[in-house]
N, C-alpha and C. Protein backbone atom coordinates (compact mmCIF):
# COMPACT_ATOMS: atom_id res chain seq x y z
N UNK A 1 0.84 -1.18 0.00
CA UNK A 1 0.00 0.00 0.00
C UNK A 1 0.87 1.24 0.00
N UNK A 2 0.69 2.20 -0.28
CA UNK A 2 0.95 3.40 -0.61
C UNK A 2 0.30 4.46 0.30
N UNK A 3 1.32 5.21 1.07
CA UNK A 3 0.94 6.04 2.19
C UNK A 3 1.35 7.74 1.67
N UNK A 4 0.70 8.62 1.45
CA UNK A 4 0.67 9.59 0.83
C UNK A 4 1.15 10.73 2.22
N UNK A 5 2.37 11.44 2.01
CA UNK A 5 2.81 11.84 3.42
C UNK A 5 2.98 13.94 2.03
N UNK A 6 2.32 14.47 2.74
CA UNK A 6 2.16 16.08 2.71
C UNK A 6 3.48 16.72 3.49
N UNK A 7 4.11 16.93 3.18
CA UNK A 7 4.91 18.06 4.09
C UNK A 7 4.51 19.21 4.60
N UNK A 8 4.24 19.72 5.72
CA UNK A 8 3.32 21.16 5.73
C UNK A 8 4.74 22.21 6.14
N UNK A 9 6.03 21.90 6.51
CA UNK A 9 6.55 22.88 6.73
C UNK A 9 7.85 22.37 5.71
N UNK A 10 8.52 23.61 5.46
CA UNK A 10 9.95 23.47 4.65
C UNK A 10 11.09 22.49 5.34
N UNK A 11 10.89 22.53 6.67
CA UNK A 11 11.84 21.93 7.23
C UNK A 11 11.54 20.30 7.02
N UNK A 12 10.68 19.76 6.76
CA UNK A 12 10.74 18.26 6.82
C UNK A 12 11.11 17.81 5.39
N UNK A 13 12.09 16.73 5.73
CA UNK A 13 13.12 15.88 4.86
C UNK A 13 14.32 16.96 4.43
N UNK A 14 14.46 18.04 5.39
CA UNK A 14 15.84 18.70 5.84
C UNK A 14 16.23 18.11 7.00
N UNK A 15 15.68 19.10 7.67
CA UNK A 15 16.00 19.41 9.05
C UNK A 15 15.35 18.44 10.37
N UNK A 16 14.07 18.38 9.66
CA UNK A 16 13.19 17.39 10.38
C UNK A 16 13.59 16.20 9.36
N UNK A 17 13.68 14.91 9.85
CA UNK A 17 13.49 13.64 8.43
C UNK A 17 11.89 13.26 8.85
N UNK A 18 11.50 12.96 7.74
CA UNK A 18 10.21 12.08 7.38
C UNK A 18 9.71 11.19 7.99
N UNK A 19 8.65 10.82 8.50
CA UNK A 19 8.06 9.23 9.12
C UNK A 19 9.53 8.01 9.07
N UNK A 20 10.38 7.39 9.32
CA UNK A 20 11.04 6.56 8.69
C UNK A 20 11.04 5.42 9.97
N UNK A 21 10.70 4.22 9.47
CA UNK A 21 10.87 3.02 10.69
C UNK A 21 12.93 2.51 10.48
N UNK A 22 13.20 2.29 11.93
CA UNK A 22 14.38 2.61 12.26
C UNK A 22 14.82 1.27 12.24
N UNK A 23 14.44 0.75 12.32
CA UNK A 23 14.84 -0.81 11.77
C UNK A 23 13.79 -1.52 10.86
N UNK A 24 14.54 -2.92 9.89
CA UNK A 24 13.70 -3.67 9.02
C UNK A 24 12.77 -4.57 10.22
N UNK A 25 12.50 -4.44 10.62
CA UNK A 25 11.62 -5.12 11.61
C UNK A 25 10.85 -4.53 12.42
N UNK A 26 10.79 -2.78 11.98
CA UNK A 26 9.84 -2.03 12.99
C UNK A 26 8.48 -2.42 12.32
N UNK A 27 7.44 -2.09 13.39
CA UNK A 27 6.09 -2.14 12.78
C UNK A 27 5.44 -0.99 12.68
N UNK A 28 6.41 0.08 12.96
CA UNK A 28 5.83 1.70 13.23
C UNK A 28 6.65 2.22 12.67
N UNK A 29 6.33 3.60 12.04
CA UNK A 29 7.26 4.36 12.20
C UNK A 29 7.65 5.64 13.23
N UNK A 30 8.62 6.08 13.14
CA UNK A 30 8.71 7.15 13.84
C UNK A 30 8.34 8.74 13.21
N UNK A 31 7.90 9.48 14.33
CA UNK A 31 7.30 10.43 13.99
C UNK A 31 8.51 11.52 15.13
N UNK A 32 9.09 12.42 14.33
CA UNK A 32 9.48 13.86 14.76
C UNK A 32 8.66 14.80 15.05
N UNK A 33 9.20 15.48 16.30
CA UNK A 33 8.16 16.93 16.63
C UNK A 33 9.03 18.20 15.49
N UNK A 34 8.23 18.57 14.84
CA UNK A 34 8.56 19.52 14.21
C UNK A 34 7.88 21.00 14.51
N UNK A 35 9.54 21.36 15.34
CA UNK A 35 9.58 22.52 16.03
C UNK A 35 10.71 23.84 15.79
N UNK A 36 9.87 24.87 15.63
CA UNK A 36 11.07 26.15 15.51
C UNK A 36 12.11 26.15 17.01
N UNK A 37 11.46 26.12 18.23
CA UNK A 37 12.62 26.10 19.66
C UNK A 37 12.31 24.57 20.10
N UNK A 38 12.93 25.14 21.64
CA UNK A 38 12.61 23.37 22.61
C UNK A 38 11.07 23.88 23.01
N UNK A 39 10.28 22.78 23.54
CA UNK A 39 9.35 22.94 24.08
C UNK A 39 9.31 22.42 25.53
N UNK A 40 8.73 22.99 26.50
CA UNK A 40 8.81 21.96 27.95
C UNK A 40 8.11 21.63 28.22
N UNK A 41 7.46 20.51 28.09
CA UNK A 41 6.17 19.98 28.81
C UNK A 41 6.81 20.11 30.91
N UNK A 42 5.82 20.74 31.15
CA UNK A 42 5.97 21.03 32.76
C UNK A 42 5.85 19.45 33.54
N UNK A 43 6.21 19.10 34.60
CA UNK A 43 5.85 17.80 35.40
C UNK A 43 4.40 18.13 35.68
N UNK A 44 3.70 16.41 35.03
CA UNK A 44 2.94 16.80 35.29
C UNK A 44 1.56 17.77 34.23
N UNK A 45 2.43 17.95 33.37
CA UNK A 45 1.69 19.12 32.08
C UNK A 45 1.76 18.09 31.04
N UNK A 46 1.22 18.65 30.10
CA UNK A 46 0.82 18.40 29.01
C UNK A 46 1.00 19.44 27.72
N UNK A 47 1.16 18.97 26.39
CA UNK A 47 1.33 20.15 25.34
C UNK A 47 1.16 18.85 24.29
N UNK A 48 0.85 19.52 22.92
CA UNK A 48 0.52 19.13 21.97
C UNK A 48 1.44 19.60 20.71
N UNK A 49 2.73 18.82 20.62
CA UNK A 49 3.57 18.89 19.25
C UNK A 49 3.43 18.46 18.02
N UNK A 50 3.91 19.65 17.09
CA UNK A 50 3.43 19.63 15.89
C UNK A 50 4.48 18.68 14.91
N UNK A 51 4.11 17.69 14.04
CA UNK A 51 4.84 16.44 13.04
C UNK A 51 4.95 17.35 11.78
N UNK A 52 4.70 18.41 11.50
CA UNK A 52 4.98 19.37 10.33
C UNK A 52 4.35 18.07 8.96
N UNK A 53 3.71 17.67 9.30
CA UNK A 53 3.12 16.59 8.00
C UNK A 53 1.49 16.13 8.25
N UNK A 54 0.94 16.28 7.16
CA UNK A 54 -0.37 15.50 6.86
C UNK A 54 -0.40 14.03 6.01
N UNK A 55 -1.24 13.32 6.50
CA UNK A 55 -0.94 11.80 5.75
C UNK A 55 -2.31 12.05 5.35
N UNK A 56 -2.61 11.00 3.32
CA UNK A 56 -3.54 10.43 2.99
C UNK A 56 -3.49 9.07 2.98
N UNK A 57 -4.37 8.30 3.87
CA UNK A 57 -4.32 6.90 4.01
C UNK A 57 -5.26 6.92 2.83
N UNK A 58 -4.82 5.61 1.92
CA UNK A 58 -5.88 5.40 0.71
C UNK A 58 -6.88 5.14 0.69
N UNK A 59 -7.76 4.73 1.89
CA UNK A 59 -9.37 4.45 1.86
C UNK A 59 -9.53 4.05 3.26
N UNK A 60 -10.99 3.91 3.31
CA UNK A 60 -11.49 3.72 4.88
C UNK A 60 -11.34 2.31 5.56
N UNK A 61 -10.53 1.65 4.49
CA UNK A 61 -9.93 -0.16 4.60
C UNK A 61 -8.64 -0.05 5.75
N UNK A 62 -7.71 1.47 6.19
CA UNK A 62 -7.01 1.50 6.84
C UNK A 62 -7.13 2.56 7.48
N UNK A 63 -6.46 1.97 9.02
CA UNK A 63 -6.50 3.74 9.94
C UNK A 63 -4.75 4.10 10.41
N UNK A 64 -4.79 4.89 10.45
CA UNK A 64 -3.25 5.17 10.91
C UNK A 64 -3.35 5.22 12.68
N UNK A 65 -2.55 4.69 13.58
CA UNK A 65 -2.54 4.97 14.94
C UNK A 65 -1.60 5.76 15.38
N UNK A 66 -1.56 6.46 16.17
CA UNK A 66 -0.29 6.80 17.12
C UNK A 66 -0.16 6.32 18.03
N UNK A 67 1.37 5.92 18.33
CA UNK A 67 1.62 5.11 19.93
C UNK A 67 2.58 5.76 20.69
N UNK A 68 2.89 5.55 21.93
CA UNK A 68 4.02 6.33 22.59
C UNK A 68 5.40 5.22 22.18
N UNK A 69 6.20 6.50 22.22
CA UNK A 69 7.84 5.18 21.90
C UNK A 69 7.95 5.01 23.71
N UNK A 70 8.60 3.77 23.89
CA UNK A 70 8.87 3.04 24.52
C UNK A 70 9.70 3.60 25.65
N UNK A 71 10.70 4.23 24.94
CA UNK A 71 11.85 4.68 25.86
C UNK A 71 11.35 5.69 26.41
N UNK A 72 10.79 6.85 25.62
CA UNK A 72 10.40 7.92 26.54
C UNK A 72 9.30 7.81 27.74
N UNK A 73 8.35 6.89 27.72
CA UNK A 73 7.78 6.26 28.41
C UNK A 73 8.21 5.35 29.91
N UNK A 74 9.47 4.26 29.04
CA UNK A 74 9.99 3.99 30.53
C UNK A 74 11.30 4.90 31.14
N UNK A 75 12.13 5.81 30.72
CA UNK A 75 12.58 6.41 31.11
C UNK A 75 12.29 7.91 31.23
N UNK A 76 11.73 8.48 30.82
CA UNK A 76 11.14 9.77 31.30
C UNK A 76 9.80 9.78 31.48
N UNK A 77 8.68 9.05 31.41
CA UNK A 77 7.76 9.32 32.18
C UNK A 77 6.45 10.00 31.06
N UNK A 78 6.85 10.04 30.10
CA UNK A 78 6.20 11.11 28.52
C UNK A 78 5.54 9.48 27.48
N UNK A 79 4.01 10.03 28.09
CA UNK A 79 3.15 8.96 27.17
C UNK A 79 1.91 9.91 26.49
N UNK A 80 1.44 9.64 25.47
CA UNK A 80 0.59 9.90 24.34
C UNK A 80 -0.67 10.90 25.41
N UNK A 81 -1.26 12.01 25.43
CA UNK A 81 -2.12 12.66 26.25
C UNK A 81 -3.55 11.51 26.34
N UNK A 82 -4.01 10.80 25.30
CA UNK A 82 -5.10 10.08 24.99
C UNK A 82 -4.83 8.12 24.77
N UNK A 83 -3.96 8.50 25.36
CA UNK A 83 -3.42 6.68 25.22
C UNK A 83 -3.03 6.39 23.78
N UNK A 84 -4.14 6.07 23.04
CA UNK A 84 -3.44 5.83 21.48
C UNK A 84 -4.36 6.75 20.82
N UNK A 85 -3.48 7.71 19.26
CA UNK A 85 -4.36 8.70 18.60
C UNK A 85 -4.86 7.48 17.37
N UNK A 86 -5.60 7.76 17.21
CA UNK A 86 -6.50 7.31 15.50
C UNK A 86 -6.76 8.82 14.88
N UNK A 87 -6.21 8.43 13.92
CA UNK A 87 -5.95 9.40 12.62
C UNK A 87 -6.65 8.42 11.77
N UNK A 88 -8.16 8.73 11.11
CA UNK A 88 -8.87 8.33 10.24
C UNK A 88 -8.81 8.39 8.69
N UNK A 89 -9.05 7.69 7.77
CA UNK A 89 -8.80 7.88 6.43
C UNK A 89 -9.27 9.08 5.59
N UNK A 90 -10.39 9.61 6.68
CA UNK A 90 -10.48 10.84 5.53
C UNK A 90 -10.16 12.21 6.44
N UNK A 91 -8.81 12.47 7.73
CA UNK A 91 -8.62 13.31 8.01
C UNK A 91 -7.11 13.88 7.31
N UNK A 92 -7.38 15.14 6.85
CA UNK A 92 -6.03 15.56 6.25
C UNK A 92 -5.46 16.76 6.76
N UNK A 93 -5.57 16.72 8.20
CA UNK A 93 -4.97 17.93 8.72
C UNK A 93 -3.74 17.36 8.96
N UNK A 94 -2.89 18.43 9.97
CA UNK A 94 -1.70 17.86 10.16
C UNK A 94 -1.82 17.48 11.50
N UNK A 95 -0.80 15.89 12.02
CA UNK A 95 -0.97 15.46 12.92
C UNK A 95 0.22 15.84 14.27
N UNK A 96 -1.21 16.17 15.00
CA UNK A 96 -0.39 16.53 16.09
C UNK A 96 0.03 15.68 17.26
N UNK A 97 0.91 15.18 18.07
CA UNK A 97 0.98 14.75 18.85
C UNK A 97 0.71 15.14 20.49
N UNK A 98 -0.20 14.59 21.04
CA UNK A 98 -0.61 14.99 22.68
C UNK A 98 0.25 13.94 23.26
N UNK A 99 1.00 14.89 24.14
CA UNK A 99 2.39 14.11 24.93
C UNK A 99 1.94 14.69 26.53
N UNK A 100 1.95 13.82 27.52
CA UNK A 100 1.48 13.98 29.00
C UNK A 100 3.15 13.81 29.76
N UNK A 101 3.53 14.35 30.70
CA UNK A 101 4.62 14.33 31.41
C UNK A 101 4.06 13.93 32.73
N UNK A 102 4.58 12.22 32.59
CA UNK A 102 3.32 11.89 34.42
C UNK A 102 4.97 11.80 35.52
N UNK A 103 5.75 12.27 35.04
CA UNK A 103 7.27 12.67 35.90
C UNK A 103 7.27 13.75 36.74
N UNK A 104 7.46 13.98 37.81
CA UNK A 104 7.97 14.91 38.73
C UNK A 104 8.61 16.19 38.04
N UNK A 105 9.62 15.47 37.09
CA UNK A 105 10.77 16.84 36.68
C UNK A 105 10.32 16.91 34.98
N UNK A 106 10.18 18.49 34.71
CA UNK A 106 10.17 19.01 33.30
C UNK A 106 10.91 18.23 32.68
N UNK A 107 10.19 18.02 31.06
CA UNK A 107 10.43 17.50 30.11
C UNK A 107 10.83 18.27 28.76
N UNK A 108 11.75 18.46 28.28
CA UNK A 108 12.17 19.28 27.05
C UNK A 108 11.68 18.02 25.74
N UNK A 109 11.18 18.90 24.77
CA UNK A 109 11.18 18.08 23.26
C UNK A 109 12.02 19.51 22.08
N UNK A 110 13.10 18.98 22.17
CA UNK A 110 14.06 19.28 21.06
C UNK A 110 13.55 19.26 19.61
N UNK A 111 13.38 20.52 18.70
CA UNK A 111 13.31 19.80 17.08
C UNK A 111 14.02 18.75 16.55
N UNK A 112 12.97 17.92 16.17
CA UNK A 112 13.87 16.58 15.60
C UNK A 112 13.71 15.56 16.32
N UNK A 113 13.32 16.09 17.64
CA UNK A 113 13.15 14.54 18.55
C UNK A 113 12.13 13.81 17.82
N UNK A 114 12.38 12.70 18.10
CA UNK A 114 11.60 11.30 18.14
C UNK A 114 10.41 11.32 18.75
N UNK A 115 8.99 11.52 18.99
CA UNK A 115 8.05 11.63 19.71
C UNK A 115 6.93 10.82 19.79
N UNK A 116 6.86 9.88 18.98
CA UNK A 116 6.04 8.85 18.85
C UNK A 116 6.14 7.86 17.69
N UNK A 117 5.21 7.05 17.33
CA UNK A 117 5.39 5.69 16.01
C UNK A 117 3.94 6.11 15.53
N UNK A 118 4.15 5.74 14.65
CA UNK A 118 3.14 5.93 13.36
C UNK A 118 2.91 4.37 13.15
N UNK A 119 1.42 3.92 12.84
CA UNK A 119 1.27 2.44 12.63
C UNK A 119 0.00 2.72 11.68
N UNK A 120 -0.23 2.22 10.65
CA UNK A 120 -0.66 2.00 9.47
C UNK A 120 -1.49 0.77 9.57
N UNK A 121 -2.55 0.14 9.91
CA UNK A 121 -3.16 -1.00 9.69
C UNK A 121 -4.38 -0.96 9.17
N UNK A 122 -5.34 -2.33 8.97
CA UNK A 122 -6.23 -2.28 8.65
C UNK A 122 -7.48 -2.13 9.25
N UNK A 123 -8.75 -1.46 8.85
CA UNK A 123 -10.02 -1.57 9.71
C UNK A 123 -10.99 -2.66 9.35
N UNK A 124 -11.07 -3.02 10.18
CA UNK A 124 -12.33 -4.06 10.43
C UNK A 124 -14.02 -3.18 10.66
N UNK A 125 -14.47 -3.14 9.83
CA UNK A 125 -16.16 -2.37 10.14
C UNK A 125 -17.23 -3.50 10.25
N UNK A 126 -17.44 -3.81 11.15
CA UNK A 126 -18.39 -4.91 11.75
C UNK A 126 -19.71 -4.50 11.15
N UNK A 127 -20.82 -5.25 10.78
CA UNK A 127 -21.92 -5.27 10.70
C UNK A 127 -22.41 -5.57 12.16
N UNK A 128 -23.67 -4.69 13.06
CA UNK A 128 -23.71 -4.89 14.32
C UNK A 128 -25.44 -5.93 14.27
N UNK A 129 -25.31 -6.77 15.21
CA UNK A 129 -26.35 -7.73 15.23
C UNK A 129 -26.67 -7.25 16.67
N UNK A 130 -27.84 -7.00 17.15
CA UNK A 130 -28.72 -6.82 18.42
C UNK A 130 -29.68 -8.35 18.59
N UNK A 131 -29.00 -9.02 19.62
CA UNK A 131 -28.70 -10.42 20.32
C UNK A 131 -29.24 -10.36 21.59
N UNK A 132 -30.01 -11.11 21.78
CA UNK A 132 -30.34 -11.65 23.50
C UNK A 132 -29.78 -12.11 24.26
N UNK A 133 -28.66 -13.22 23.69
CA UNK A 133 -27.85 -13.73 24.01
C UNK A 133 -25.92 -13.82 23.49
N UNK A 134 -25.12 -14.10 24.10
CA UNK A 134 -24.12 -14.30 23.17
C UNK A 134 -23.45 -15.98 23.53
N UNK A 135 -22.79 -16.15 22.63
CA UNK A 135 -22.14 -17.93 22.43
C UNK A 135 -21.35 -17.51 24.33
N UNK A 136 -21.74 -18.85 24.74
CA UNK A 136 -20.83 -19.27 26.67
C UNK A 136 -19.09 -19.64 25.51
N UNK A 137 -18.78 -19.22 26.64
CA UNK A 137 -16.97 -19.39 26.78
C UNK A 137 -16.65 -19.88 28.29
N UNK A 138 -15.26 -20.35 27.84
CA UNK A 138 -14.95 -20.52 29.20
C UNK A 138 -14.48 -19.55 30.16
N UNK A 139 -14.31 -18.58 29.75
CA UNK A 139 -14.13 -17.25 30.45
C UNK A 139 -15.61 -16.94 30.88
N UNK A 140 -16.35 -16.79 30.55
CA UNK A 140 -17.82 -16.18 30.72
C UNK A 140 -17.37 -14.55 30.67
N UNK A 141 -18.21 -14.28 31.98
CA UNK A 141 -18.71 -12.74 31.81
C UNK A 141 -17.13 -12.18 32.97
N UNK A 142 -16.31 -12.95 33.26
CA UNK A 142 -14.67 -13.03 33.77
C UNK A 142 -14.04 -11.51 33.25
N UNK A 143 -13.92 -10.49 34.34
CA UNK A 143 -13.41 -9.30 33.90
C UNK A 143 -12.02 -9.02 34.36
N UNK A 144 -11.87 -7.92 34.95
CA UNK A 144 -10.10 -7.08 35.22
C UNK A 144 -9.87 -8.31 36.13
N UNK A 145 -8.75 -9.11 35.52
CA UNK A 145 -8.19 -10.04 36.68
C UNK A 145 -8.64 -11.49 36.49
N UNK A 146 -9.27 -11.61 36.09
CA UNK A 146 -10.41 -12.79 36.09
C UNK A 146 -9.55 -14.55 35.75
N UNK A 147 -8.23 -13.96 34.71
CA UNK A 147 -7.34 -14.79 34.05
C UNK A 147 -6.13 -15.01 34.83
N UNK A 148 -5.83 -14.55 36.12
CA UNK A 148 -4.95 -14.57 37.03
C UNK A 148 -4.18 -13.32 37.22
N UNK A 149 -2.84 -13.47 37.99
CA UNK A 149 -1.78 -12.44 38.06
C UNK A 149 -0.85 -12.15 37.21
């Protein structure tokens, strides 16, 4: 498939590089904050950095996600403001990233940093059936915990 990536500022594929997955085995790519200074997310705060790019996903067969990268997460404390973003097939603004600082101490995002993964998959659109019942499992109606520790 073919992922249609907009540049909205001069600086990307200079200064900023492009979506690019960092190894042959990523399943994401990475996404840069594309920024004129540093920004500080406060401890504790929140801010919303700009990827200087709009994506056209080719039809409503795929959605694009955002995820938090890993590292900034277990070592500084900086995860996605909304858990995971969905970026839909027919939005063509530019995507911003909501980054939460759940750390004690201020967080700087440098132009160019690394700020999240980009994931590209497919949608599933269910036809919905209104049921009296649903098929027994062996789990049953087994919620938070239900499967052990």
């Amino acid at each position: 498939m073919e992922l249609k990536i907009k540049p909205l500022s001069p600086k990307i594929g200079t200064e900023i590089p492009l979506p690019r997955f960092a190894t042959d085995g990523a399943a994401a790519m990475d996404l840069c904050a594309c920024l004129d200074a540093a920004v500080v997310i406060p401890a504790g705060g929140q801010a919303v950095i700009p990827t200087g790019i709009a994506i056209a996903l080719p039809s409503p067969d795929y959605v694009a996600l955002l995820f938090s990268r890993s590292g900034m997460g277990i070592r500084s404390g900086i995860s996605l403001s909304n858990g995971v973003g969905v970026i839909d097939s027919d939005y063509r603004g530019e995507i911003g990233v909501g980054l939460r600082n759940h750390s004690a101490v201020d967080y700087t995002v440098q132009p160019g940093d690394r700020i999240a993964q980009l994931m590209v998959t497919p949608v599933a659109r269910p036809t919905l059936t209104v049921t009296d019942a649903l098929d027994d499992t062996s789990r049953g109606a087994g919620g938070f915990g239900s499967t052990g520790r």
